[in-house]
Protein backbone atom coordinates (compact mmCIF):
# COMPACT_ATOMS: atom_id res chain seq x y z
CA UNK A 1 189.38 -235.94 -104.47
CA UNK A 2 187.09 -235.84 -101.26
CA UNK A 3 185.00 -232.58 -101.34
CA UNK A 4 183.75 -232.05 -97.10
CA UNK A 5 181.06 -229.38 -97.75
CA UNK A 6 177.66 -228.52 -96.05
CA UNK A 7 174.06 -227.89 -96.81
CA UNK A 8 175.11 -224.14 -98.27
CA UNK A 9 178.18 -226.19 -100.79
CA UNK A 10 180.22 -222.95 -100.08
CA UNK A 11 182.63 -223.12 -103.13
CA UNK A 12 180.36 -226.52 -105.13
CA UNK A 13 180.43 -224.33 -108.23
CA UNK A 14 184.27 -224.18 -108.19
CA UNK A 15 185.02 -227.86 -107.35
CA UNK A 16 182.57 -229.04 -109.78
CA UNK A 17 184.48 -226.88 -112.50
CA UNK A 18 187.33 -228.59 -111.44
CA UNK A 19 185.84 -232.47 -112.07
CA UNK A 20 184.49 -231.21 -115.34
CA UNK A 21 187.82 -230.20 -116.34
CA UNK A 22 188.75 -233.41 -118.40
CA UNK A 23 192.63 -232.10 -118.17
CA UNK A 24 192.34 -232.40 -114.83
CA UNK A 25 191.70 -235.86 -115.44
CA UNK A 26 190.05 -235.56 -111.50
CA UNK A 27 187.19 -237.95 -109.31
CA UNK A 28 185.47 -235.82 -107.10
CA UNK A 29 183.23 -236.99 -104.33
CA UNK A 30 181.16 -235.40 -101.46
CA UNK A 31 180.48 -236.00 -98.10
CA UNK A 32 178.16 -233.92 -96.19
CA UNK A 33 179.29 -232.63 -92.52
CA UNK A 34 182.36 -232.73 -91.18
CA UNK A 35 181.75 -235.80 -89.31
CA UNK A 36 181.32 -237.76 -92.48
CA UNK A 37 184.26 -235.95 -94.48
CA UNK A 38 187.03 -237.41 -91.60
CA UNK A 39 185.09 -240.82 -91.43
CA UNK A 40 185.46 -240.88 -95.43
CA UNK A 41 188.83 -240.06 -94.74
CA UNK A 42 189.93 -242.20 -91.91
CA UNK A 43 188.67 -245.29 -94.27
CA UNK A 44 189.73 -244.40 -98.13
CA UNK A 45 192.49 -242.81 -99.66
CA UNK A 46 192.18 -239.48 -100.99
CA UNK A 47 195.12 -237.32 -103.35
CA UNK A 48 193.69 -234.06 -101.94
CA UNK A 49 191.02 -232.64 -100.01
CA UNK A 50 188.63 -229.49 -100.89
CA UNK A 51 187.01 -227.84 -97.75
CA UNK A 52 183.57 -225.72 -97.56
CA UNK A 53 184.33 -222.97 -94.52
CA UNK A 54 180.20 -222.39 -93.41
CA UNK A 55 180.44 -221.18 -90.10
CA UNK A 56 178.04 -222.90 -87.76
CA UNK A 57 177.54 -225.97 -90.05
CA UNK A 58 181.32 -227.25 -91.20
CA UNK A 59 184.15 -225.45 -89.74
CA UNK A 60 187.22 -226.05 -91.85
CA UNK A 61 189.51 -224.57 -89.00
CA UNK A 62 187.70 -228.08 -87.08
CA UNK A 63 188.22 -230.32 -89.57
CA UNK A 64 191.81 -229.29 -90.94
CA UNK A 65 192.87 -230.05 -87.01
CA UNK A 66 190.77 -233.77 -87.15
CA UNK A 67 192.38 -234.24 -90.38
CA UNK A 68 196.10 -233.51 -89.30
CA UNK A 69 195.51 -235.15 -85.51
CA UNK A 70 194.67 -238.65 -87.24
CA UNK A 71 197.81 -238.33 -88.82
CA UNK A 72 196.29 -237.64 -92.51
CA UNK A 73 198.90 -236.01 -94.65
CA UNK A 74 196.82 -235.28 -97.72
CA UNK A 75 196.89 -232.28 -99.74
CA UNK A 76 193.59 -230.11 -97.91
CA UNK A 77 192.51 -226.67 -99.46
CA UNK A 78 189.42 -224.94 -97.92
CA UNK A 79 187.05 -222.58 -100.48
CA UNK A 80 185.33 -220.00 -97.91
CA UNK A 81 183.67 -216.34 -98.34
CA UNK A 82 186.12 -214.82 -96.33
CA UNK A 83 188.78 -212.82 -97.46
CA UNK A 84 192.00 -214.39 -98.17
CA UNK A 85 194.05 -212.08 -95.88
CA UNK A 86 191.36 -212.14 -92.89
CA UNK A 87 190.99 -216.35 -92.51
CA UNK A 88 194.06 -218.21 -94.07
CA UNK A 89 197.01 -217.38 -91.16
CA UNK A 90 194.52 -219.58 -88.78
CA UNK A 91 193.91 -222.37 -91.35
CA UNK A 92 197.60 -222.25 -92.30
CA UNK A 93 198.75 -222.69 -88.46
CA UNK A 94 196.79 -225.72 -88.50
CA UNK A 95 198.03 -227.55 -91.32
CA UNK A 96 196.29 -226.15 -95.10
CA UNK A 97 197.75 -226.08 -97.76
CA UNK A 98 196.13 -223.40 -99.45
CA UNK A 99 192.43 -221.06 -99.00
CA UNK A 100 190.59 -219.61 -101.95
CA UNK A 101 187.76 -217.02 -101.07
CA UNK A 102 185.47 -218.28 -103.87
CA UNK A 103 184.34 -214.31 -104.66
CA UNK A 104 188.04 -213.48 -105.76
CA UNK A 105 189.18 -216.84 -108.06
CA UNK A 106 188.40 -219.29 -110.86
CA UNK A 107 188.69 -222.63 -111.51
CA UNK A 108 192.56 -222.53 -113.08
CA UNK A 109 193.30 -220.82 -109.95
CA UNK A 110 192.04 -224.06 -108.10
CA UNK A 111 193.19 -226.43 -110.70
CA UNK A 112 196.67 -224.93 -109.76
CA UNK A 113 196.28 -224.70 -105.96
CA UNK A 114 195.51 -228.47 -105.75
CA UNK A 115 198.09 -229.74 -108.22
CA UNK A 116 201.23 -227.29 -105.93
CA UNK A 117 199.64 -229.12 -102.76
CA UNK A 118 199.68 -232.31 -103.69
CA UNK A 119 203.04 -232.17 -105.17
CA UNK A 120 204.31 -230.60 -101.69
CA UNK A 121 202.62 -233.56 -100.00
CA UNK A 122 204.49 -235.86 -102.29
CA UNK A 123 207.93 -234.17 -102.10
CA UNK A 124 207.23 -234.31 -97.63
CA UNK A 125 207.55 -237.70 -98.29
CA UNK A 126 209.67 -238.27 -100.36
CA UNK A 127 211.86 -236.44 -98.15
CA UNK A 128 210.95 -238.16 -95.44
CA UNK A 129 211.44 -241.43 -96.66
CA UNK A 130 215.07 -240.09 -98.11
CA UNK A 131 215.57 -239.38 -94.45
CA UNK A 132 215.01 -242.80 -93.12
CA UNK A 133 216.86 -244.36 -95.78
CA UNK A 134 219.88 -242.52 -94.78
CA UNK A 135 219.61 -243.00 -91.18
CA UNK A 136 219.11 -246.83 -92.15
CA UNK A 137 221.96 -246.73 -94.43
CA UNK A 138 224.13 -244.56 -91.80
CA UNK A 139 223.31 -247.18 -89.11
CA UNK A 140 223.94 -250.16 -91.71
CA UNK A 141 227.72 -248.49 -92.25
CA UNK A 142 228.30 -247.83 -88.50
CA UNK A 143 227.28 -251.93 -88.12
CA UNK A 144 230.14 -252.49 -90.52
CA UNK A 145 232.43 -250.60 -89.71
CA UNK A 146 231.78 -252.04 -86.28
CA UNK A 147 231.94 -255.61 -87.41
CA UNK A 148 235.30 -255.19 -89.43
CA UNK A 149 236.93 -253.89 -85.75
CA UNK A 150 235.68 -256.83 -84.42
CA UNK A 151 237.29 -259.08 -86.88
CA UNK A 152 240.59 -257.48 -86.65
CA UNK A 153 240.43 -257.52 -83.12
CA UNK A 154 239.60 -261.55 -83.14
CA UNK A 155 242.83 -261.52 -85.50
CA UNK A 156 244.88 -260.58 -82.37
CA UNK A 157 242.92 -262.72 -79.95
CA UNK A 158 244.05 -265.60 -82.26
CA UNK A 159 247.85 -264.07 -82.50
CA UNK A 160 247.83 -264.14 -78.73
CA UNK A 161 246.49 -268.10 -78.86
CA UNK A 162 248.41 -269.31 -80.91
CA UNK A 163 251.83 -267.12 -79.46
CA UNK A 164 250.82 -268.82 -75.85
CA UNK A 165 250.63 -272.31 -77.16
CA UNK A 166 254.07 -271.69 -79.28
CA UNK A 167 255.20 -270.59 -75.28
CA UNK A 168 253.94 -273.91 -73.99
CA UNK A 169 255.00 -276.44 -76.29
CA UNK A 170 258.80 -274.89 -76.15
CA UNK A 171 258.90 -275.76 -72.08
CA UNK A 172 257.00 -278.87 -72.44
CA UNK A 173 259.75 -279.99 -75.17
CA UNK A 174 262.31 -278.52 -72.77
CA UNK A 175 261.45 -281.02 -69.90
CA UNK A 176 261.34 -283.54 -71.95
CA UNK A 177 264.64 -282.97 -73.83
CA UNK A 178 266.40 -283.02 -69.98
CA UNK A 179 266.50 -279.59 -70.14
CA UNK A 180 267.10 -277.45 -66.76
CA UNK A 181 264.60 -274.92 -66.88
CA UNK A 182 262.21 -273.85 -64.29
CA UNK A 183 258.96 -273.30 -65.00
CA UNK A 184 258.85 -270.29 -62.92
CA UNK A 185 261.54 -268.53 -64.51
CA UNK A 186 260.20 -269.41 -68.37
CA UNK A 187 259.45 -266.18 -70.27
CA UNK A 188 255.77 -266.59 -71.43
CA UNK A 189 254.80 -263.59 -73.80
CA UNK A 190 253.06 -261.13 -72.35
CA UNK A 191 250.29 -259.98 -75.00
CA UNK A 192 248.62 -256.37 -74.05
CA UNK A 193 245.09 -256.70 -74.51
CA UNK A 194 244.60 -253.10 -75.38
CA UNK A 195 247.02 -249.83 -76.82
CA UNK A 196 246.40 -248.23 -73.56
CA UNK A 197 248.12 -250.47 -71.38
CA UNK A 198 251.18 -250.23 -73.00
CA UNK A 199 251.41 -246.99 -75.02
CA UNK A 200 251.77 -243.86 -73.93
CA UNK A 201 248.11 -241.40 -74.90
CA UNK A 202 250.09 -238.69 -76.95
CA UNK A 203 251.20 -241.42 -78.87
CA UNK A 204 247.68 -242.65 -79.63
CA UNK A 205 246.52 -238.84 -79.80
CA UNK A 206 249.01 -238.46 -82.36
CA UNK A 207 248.28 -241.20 -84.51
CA UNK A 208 244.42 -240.33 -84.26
CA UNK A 209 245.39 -236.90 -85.62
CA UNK A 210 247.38 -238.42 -88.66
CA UNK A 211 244.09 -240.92 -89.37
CA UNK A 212 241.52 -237.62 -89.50
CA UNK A 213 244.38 -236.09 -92.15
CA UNK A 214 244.90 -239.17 -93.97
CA UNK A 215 240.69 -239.48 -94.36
CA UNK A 216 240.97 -235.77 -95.51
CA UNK A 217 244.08 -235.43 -97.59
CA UNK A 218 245.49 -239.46 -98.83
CA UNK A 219 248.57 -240.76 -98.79
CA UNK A 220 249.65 -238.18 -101.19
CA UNK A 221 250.33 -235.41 -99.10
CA UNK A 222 251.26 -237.69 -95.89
CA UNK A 223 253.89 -239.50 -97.36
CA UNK A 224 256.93 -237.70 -94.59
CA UNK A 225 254.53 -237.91 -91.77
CA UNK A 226 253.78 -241.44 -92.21
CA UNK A 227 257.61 -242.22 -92.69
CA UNK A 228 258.27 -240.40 -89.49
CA UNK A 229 255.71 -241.56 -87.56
CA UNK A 230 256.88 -245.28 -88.28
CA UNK A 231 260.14 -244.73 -87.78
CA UNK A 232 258.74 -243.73 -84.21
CA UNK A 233 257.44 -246.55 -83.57
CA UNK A 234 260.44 -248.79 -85.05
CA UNK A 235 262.80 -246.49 -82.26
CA UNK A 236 260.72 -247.30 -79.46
CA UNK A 237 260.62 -251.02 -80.29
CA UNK A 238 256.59 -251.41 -81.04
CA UNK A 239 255.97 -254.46 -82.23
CA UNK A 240 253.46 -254.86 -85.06
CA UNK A 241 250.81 -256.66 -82.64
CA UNK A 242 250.87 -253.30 -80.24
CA UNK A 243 250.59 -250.99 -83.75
CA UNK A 244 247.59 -252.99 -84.35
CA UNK A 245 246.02 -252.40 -80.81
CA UNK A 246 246.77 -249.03 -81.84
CA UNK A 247 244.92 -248.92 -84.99
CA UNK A 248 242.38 -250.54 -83.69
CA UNK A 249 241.34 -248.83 -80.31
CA UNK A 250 241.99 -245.14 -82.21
CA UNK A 251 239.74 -246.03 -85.23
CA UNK A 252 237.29 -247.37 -82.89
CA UNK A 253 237.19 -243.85 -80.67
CA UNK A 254 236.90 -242.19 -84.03
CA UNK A 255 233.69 -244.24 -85.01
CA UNK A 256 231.93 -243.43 -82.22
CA UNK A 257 232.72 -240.17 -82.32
CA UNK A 258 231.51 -239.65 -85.93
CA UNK A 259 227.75 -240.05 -84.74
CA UNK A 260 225.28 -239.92 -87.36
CA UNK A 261 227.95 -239.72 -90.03
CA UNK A 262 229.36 -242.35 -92.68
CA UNK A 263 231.64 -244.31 -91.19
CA UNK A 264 232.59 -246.43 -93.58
CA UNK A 265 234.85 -243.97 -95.54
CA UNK A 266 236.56 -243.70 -92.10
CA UNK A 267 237.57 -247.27 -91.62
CA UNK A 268 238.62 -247.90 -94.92
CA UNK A 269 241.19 -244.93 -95.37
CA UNK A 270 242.22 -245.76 -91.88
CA UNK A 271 242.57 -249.38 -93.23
CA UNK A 272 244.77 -248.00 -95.73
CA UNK A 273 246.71 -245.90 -93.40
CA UNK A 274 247.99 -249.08 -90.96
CA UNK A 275 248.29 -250.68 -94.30
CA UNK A 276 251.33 -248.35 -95.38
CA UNK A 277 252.81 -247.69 -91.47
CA UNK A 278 253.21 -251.38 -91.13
CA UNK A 279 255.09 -251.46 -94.47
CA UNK A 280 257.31 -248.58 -93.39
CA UNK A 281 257.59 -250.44 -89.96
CA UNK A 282 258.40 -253.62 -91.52
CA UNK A 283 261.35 -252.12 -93.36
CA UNK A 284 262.63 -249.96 -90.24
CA UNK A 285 263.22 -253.15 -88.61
CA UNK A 286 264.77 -254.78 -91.78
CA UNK A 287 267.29 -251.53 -91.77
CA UNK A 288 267.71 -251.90 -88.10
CA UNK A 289 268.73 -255.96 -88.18
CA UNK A 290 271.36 -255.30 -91.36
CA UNK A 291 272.95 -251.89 -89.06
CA UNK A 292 273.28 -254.77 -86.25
CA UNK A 293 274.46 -257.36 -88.50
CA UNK A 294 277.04 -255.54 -90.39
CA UNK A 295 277.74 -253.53 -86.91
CA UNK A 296 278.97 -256.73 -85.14
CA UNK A 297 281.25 -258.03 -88.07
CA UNK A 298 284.96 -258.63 -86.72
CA UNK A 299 287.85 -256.45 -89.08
CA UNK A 300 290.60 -258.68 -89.82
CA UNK A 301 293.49 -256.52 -91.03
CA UNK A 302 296.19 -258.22 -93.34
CA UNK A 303 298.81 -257.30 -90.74
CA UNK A 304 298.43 -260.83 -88.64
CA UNK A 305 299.97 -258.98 -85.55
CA UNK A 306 297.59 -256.32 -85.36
CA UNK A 307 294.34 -257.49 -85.30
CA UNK A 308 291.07 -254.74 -85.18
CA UNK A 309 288.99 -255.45 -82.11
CA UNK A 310 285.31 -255.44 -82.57
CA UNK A 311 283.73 -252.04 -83.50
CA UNK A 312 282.25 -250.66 -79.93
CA UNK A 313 278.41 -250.97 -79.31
CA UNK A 314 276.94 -248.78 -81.00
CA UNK A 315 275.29 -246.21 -78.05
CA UNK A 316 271.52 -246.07 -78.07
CA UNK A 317 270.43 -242.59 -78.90
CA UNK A 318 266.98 -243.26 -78.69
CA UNK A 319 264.63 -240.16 -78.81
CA UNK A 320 261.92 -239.40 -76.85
CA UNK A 321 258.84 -240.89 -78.16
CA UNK A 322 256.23 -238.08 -77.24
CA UNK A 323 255.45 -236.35 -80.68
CA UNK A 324 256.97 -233.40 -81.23
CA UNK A 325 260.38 -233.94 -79.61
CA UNK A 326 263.68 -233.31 -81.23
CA UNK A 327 265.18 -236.56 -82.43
CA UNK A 328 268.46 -234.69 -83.22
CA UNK A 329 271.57 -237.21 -82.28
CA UNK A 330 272.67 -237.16 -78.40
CA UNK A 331 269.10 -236.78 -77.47
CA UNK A 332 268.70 -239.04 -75.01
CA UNK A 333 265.65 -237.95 -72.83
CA UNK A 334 263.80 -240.89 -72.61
CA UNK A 335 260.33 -241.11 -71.48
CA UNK A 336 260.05 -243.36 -68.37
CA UNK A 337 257.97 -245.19 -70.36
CA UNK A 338 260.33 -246.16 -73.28
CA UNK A 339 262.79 -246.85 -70.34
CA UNK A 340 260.86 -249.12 -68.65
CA UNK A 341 260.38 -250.89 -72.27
CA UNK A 342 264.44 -250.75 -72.57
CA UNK A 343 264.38 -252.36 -69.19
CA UNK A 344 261.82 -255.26 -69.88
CA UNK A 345 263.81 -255.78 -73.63
C-alpha cells in the first residue's frame, strides 16, 4: 500500500495502525508530495492507495484526478480533517473510493474501508474482463455460424458443377451417338444462385417466421406447421436445391440481424429445422410419384369387349402458394409466379 502524504502526515497515525495490524497482513510505504506519490505510482504496482488531504501542500482532489487520468485503477482512499459530509461528493466525482475525516474514525474503520475498495477494484475487473470474453466469444460464434453458411453454400456451388457437367457430357455423348440434337435447343439446367430469384418473399418471410419459433419452441410443438409448410413447397414443385437457397439466405438475414447475440444456437436449431422439412419434402414427392404411378395404370375389365379407358388426368388443383391461403379443393388461384413455374415445368 502506497501512503501519498505531506510534511503535516494528515492521517500517519491511522495508516501506521493499519501496517501494525499483523491481520492486516499489509506493506505500507510513503512518498512525500504528490509529485512523488503518482511517479511511485506510474512505476510500481500498488493494491490500494491512502491519501493525506493538506490543503496547500498535497491536494488529494489533484492527485485522485492524476491518478485516474493515467489510467490507474487502484483502490485510493484519502484521510483529511474535513468533515465527511463537507469534502467526499468532490473526491467521489473524481474517482475515490472512500474519505475518512481522521477526527471521527479508527483504524478497523480503515482496515474495512481499504479491504471494500479493493475488492470493488477487483470485481471492475473482473467484470470487465467477463465483458470482453463474451464479446470475444459472441464474435467467435458469429465467425462460425458464418463459416458453416459458407460451407453449405459451397455444397450448392458444387451441386450446380457437377449438375452442368452431367448437362454437358449428355450432348457431347448425343453427337457422338448420331444423335439429332441441336445444341441450341439442349435444356441445360438452370441453377438459381440465390432464393430470391426464384421464390416469391412471403414465402421466405414465412419460413423465417417458422425458424424464430422453431429456435423458441422445438420440433415439439411445430410438428403441423412443418408438415404444412413442406407440403407447400412439394405443391409448388421446389426442388430441394431451391429449399436450400432458402435455408440458407433466411438463416443468414437472421444472423445478422441477431447483433451482439449468440448465434450459434440459431444456426443449429435452424440446421435442425431444414433437417426435418427436407424429410417431409422428400416423402411429399415419394407420395406424389406413387398417386402418378398408380394414377396412370390401364383397368382391364374381364369383359374382353368392354375395355376401361385410362382414368382422366387427374386436374391440377394447385393452391396458391402465398401463406395463408385456403388450400381447400377447386382452389385454383395461382400466383403468377407458380404459373410461370407450371409454364417452365
Amino acid at each position: 500500500m502506497l501512503f501519498i502524504t505531506g510534511y503535516q502526515r494528515t492521517g500517519g497515525w491511522l495508516a501506521e495502525a493499519l501496517a501494525a495490524d499483523r491481520q492486516a497482513n499489509t506493506v505500507l510505504e510513503e512518498a512525500v508530495g504528490a509529485t512523488a506519490g503518482v511517479t511511485r505510482l506510474r512505476d510500481e504496482v500498488f493494491d490500494a492507495v491512502l491519501v493525506s488531504h493538506e490543503p496547500g501542500e498535497v491536494d488529494a482532489l489533484e492527485v485522485v484526478e492524476a491518478i485516474r487520468a493515467g489510467g490507474n485503477e487502484d483502490a485510493v482512499i484519502v484521510l483529511g480533517r474535513a468533515a465527511e459530509a463537507e469534502a467526499s461528493v468532490p473526491l467521489f466525482e473524481v474517482g475515490t473510493d472512500a474519505y475518512l475525516c481522521i477526527s471521527t474514525t479508527n483504524p478497523q474503520a480503515l482496515t474495512w474501508q481499504v479491504a471494500r475498495a479493493i475488492e470493488r477494484v477487483q470485481l471492475l475487473r473482473d467484470n470487465r474482463r467477463h465483458t470482453e470474453n463474451e464479446r470475444q466469444r459472441l464474435e467467435l460464434e458469429h465467425t462460425e455460424a458464418g463459416r458453416l453458411l459458407d460451407q453449405q453454400r459451397n455444397l450448392i456451388g458444387d451441386l450446380e458443377r457437377t449438375l452442368g457437367s452431367e448437362s454437358t457430357s449428355s450432348l457431347v455423348g448425343d453427337k457422338q451417338g448420331g444423335g439429332e440434337h441441336d445444341s441450341d435447343n439442349v435444356a441445360v439446367p438452370n441453377i438459381p444462385k440465390s432464393a430470391s430469384s426464384v421464390l416469391p418473399a412471403r414465402l421466405l418471410d414465412h419460413y423465417g417466421e417458422l425458424v424464430r419459433a422453431y429456435v423458441v419452441m422445438g420440433s415439439g410443438n411445430l410438428a403441423d406447421e412443418m408438415q404444412a409448410f413442406a407440403q407447400l413447397l412439394v405443391t409448388a414443385g421446389v426442388t430441394a436445391h431451391e429449399a436450400m437457397l432458402m435455408h440458407i439466405d433466411v438463416t443468414e438475414q437472421l444472423v445478422r440481424g441477431r447483433g451482439s447475440r449468440s448465434a450459434k444456437h440459431l444456426v443449429s436449431r435452424a440446421e435442425l429445422l431444414i433437417l426435418e422439412i427436407m424429410v417431409h419434402l422428400a416423402e411429399g414427392y415419394r407420395g406424389r410419384a406413387c398417386d402418378a404411378k398408380s394414377g396412370g395404370t390401364k383397368l382391364v375389365d374381364t369383359n374382353p369387349a368392354e375395355t376401361k379407358q385410362p382414368a382422366a388426368p387427374a386436374v391440377d388443383e394447385r393452391p396458391s402458394l402465398e401463406p395463408g391461403t385456403p388450400t381447400a379443393a377447386g382452389n385454383n388461384s395461382l400466383t403468377p409466379w407458380l404459373s410461370s413455374r407450371t409454364d417452365a415445368a
